[in-house]
N, C-alpha and C. Protein backbone atom coordinates (compact mmCIF):
# COMPACT_ATOMS: atom_id res chain seq x y z
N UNK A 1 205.23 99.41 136.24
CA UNK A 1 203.85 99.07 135.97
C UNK A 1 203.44 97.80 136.72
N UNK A 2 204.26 96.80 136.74
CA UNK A 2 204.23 95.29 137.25
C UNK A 2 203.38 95.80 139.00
N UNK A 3 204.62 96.68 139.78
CA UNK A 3 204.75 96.66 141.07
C UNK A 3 203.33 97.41 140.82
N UNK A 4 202.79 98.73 139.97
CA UNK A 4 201.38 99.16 140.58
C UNK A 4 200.25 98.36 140.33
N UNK A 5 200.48 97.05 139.46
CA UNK A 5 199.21 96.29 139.35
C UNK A 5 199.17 95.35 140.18
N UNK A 6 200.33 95.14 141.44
CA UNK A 6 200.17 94.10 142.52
C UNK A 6 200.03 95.00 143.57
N UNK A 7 200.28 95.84 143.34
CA UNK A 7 200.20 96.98 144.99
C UNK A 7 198.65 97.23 144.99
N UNK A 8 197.91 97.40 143.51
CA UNK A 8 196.37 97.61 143.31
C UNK A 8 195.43 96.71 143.64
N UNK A 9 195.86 95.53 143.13
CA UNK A 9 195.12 94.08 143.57
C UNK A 9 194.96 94.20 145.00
N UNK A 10 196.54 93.77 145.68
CA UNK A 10 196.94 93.75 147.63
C UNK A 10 196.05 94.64 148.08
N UNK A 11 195.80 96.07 147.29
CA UNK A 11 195.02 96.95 148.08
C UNK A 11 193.55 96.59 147.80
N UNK A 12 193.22 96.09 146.92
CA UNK A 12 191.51 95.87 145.90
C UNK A 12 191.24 94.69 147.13
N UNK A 13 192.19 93.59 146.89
CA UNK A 13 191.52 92.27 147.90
C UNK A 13 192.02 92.49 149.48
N UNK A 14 192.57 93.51 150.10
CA UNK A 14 192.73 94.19 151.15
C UNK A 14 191.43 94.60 152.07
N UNK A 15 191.23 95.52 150.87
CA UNK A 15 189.73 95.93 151.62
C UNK A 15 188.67 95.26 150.79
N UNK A 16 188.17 94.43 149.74
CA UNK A 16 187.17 93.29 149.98
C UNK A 16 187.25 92.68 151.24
N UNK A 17 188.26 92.44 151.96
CA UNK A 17 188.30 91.16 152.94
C UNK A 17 187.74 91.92 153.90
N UNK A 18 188.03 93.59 153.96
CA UNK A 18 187.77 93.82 155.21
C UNK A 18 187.18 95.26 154.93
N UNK A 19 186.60 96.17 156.12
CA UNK A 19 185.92 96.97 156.06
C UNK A 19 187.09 98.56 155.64
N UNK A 20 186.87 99.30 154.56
CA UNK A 20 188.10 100.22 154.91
C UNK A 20 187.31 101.16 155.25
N UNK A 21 188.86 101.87 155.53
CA UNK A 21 188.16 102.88 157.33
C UNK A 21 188.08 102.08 158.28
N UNK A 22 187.85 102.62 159.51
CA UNK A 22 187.23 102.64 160.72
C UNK A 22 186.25 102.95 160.60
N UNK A 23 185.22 101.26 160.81
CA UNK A 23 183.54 101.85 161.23
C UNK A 23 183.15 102.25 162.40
N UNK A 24 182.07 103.19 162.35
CA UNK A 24 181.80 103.27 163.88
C UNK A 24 181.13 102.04 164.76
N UNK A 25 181.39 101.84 166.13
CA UNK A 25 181.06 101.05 166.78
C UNK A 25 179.20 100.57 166.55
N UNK A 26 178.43 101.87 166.05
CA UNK A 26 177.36 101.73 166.01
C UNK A 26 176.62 101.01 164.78
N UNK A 27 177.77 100.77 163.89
CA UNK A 27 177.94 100.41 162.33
C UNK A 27 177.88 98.89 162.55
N UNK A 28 178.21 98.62 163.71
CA UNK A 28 178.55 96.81 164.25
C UNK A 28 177.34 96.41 164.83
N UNK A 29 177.03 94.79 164.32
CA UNK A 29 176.29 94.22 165.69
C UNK A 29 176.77 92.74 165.89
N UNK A 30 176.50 92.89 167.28
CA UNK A 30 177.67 91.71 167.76
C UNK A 30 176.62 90.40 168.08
N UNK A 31 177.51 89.40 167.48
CA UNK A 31 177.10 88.23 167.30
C UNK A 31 177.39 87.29 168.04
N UNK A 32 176.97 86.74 169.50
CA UNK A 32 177.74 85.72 170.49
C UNK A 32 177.34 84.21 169.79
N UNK A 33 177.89 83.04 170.00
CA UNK A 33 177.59 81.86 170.09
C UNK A 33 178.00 81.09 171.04
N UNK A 34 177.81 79.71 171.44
CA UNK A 34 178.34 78.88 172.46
C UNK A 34 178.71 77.83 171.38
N UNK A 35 180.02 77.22 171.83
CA UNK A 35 180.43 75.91 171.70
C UNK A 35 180.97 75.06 172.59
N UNK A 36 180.80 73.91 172.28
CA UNK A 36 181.71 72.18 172.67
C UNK A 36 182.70 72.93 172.96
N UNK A 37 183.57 71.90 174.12
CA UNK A 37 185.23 72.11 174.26
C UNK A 37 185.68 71.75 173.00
N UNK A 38 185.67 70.82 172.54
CA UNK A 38 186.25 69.96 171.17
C UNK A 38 185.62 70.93 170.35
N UNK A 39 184.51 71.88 169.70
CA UNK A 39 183.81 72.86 168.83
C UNK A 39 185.28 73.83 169.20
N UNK A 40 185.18 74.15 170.24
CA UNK A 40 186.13 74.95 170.58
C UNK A 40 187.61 75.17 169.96
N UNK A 41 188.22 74.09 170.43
CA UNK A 41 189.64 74.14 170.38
C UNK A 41 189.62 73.54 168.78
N UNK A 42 188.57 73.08 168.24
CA UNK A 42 188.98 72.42 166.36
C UNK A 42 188.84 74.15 166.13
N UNK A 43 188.15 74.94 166.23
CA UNK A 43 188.03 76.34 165.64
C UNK A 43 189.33 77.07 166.25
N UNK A 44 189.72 77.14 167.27
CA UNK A 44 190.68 77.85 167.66
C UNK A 44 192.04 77.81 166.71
N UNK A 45 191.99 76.43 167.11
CA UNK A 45 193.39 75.60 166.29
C UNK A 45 193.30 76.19 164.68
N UNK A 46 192.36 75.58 163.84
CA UNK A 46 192.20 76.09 162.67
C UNK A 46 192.68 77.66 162.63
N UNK A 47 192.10 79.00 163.21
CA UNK A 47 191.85 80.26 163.11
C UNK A 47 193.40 80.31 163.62
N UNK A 48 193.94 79.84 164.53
CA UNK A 48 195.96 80.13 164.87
C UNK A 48 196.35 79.48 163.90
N UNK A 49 196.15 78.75 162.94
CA UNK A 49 196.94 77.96 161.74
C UNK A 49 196.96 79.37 160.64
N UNK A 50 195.54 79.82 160.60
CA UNK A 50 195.69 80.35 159.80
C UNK A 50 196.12 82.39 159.96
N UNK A 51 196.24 82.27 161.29
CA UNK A 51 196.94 83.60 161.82
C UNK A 51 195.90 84.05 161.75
N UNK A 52 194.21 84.00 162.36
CA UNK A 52 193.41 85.04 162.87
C UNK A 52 192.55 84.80 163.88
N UNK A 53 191.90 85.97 164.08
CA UNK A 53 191.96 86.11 165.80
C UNK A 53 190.59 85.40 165.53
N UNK A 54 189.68 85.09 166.99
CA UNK A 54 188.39 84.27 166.70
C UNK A 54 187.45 85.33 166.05
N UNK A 55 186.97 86.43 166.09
CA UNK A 55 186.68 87.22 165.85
C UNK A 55 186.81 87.27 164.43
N UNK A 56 187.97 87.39 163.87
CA UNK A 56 187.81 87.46 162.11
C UNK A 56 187.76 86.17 161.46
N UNK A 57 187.81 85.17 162.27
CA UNK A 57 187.59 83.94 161.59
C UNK A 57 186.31 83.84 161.23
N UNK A 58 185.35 84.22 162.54
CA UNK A 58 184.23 84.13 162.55
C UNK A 58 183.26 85.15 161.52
N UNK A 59 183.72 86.14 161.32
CA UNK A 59 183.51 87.19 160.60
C UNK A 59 183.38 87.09 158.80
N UNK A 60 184.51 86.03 159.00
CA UNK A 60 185.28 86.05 157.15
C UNK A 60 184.04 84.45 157.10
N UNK A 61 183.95 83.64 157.67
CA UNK A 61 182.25 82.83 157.66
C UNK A 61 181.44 83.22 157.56
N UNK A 62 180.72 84.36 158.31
CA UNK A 62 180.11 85.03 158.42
C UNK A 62 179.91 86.16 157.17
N UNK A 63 180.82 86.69 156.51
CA UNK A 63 180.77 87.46 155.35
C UNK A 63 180.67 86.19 154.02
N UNK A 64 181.26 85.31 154.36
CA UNK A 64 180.95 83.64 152.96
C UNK A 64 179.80 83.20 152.89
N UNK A 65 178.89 83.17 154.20
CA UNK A 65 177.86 82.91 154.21
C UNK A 65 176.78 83.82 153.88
N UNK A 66 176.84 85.01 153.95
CA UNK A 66 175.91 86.23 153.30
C UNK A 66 176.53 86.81 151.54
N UNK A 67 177.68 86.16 150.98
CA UNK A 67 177.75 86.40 149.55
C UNK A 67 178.57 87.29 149.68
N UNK A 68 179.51 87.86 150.55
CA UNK A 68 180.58 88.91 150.53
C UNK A 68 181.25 88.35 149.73
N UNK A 69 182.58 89.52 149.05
CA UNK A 69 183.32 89.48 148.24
C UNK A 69 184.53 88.85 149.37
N UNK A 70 185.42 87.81 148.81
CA UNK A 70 186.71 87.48 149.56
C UNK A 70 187.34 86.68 148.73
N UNK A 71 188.64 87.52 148.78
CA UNK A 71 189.56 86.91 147.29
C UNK A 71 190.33 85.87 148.22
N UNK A 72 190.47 84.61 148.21
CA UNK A 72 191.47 83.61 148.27
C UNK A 72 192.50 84.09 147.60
N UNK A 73 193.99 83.60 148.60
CA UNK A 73 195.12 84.05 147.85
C UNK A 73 195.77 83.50 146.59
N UNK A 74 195.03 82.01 146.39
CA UNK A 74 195.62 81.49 144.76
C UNK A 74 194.83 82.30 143.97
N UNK A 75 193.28 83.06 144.15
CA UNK A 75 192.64 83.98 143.07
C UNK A 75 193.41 85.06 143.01
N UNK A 76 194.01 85.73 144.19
CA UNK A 76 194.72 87.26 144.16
C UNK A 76 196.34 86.81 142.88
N UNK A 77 196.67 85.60 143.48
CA UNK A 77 197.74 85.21 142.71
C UNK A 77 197.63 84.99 141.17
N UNK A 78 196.45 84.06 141.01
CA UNK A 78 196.15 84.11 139.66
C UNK A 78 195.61 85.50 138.50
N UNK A 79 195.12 86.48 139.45
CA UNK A 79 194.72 87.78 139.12
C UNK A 79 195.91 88.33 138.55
N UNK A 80 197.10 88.42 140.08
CA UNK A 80 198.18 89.13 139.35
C UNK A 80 199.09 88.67 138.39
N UNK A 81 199.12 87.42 138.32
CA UNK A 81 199.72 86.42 136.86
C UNK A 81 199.02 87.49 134.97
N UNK A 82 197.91 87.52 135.71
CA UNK A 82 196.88 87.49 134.53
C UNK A 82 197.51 89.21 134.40
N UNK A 83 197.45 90.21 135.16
CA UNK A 83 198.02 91.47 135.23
C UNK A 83 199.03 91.53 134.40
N UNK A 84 199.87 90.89 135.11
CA UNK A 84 201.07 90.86 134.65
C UNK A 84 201.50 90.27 132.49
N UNK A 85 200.49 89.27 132.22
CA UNK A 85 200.05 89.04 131.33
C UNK A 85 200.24 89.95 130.09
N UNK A 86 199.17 90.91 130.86
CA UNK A 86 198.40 91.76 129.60
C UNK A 86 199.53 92.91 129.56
N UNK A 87 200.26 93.00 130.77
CA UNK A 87 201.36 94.62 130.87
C UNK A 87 202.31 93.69 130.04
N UNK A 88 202.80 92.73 129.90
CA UNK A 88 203.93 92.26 128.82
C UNK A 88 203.34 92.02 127.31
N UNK A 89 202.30 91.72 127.52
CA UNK A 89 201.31 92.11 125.81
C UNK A 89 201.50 93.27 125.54
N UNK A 90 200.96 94.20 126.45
CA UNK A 90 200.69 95.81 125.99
C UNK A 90 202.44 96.40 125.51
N UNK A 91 203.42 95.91 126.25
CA UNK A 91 204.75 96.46 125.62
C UNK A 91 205.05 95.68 124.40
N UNK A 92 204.98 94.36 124.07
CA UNK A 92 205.07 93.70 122.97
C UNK A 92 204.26 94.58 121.85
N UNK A 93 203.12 95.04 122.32
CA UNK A 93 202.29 95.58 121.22
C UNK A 93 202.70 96.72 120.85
N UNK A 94 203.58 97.89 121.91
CA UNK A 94 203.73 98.74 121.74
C UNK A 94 205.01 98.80 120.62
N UNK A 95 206.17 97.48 121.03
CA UNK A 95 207.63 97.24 120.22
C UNK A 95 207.17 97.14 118.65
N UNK A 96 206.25 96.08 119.03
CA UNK A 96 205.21 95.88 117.16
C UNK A 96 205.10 97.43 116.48
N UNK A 97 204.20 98.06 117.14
CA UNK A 97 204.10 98.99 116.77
C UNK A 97 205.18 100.16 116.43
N UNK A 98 206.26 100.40 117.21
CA UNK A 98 207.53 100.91 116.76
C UNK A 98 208.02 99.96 115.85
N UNK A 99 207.96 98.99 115.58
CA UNK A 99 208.92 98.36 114.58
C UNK A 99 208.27 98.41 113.00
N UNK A 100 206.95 98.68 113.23
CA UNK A 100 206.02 99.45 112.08
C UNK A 100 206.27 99.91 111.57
N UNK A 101 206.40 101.28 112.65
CA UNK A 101 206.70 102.76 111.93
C UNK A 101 207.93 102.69 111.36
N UNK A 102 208.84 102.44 112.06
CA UNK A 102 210.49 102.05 111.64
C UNK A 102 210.53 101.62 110.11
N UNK A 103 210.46 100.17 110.00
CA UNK A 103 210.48 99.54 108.86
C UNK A 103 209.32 100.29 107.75
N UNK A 104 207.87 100.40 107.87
CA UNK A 104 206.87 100.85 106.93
C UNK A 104 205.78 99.93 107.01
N UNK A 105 206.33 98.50 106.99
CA UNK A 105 205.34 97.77 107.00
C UNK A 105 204.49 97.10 108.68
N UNK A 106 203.63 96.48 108.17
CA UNK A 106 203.12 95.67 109.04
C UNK A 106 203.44 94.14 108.95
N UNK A 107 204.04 93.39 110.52
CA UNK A 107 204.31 92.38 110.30
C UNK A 107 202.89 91.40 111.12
N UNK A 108 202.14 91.15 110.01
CA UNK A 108 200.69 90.46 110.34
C UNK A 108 200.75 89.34 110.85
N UNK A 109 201.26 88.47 110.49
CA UNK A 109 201.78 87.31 111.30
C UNK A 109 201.74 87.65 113.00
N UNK A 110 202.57 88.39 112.93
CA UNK A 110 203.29 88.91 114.41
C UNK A 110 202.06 89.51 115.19
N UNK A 111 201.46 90.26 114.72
CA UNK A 111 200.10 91.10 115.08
C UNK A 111 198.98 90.66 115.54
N UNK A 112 198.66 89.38 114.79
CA UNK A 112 197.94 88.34 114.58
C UNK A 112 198.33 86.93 116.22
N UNK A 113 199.43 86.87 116.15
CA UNK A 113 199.95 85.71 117.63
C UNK A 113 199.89 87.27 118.64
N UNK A 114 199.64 88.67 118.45
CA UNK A 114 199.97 89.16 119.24
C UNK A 114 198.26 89.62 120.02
N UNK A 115 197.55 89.65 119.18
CA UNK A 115 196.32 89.88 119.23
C UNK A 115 195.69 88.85 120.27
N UNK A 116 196.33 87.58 119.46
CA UNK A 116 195.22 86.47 119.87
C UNK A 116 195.77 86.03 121.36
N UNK A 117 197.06 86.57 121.57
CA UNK A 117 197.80 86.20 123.18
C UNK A 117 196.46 87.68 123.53
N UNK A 118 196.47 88.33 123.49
CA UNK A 118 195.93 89.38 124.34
C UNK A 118 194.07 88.61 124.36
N UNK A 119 193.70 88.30 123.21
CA UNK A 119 192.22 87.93 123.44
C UNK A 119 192.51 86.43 125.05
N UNK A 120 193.34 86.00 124.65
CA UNK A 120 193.33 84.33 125.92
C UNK A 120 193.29 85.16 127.09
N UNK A 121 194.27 86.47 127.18
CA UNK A 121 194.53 87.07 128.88
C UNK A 121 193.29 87.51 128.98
N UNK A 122 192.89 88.35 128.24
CA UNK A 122 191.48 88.82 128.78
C UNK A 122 190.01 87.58 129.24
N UNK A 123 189.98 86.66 128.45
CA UNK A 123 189.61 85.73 128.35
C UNK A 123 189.98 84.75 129.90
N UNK A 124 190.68 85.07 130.60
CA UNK A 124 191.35 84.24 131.82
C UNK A 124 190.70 85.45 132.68
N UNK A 125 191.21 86.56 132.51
CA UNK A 125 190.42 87.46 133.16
C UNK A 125 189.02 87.76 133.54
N UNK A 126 188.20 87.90 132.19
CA UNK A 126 186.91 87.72 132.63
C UNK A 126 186.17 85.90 133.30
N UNK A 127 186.71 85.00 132.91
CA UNK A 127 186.57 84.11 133.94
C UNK A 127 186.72 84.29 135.64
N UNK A 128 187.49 84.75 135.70
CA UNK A 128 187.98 85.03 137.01
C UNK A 128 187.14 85.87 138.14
N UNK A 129 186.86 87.25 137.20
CA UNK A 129 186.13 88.36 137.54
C UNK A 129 184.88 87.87 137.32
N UNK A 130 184.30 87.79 136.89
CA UNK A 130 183.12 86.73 136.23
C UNK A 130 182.64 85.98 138.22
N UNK A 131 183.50 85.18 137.96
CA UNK A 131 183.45 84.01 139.28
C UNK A 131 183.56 84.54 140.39
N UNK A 132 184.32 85.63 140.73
CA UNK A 132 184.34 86.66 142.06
C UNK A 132 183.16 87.23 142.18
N UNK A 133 182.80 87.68 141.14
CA UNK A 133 181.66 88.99 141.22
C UNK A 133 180.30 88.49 141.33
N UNK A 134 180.13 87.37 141.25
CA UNK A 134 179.02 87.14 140.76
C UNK A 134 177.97 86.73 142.31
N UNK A 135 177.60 87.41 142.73
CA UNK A 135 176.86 87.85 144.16
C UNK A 135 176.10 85.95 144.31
N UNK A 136 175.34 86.14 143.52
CA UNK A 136 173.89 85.07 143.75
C UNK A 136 174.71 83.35 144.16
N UNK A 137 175.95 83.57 143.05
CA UNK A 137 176.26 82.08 143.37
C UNK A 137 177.35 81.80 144.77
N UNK A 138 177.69 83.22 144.92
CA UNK A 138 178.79 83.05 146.31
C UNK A 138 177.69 83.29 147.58
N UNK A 139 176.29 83.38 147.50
CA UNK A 139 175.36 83.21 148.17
C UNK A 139 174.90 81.87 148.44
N UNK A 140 174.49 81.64 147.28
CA UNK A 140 174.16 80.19 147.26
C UNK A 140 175.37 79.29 147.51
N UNK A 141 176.63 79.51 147.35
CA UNK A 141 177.68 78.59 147.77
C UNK A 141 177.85 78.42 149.33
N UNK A 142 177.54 79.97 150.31
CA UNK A 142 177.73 80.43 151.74
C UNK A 142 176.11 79.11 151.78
N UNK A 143 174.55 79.48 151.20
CA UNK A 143 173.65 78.72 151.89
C UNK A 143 173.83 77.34 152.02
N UNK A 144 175.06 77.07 150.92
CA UNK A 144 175.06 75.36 150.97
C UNK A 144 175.82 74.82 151.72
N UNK A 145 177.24 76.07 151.99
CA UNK A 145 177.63 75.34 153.60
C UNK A 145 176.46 75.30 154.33
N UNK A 146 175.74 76.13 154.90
CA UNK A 146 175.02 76.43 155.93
C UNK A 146 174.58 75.03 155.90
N UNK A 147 173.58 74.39 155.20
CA UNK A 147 173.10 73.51 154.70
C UNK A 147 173.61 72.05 154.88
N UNK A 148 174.65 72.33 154.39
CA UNK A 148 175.60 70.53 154.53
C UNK A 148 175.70 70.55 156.06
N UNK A 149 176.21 71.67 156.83
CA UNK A 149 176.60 71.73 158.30
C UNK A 149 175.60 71.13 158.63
N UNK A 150 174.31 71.68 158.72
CA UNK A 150 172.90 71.53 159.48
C UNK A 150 172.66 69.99 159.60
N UNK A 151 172.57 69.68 158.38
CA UNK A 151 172.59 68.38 157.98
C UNK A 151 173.44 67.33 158.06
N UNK A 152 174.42 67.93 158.48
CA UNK A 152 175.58 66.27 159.36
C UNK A 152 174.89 65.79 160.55
């Protein structure tokens, strides 16, 4: 269960980052700019630090600045923490529950720390999802780079 809720994420923030499929060429429009030598080589340098070509550097700005979805890898990380979370709740809940039937009773106590661990994961979760999803403010976050840049 662990490995299909990180293989799901890798694949979920896989293609947020990027287009899946092959678009057609006609699906594209191409965007030139000019820069400084020094504009130059600070962007180059940055985009080889971070292993991408100028093209998707420029692109993954370019998608921050119009409100695209793009999971940072401490969010993908913290996602699958939180995954992982709720799949060790859900078997705890399930042992509770065999140990129910077994014995007769209900151990409420137990049910009760087991409940309230599951309300915090979800609770970390919808924060999270919450803060990804939310179009208007990862818009307004892309206009306020735009903004601070303009304005140096």
């Amino acid at each position: 269960m662990k490995g299909d809720n990180e293989k799901y994420l890798t694949k979920f923030a896989d293609e947020a980052s990027t287009d899946s499929g092959e678009a057609e060429p006609k699906d594209y429009k191409i965007v030139s700019l000019r820069l400084r030598d020094a504009e130059y080589l600070a962007f180059s340098e940055q985009a080889a630090v971070l292993g991408l070509s100028h093209s998707m550097a420029l692109r993954i700005a370019a998608r921050r600045i119009g409100g695209f979805l793009e999971i940072d890898p401490d969010t993908r990380v913290a996602l699958q923490d939180i995954l992982r979370g709720i799949g060790d709740l859900s078997r705890s809940i399930t042992e509770l529950k065999a140990a129910c039937e077994e014995a007769g009773t209900v151990d409420m106590d137990r049910f009760a720390d087991q409940r309230a661990a599951f309300g915090r994961e979800f609770a970390r979760l919808d924060a999270r999802i919450s803060m990804i999803l939310n179009v208007s403010r990862r818009r307004r976050d892309g206009r306020n780079i735009l903004q601070e840049a303009a304005n140096v």
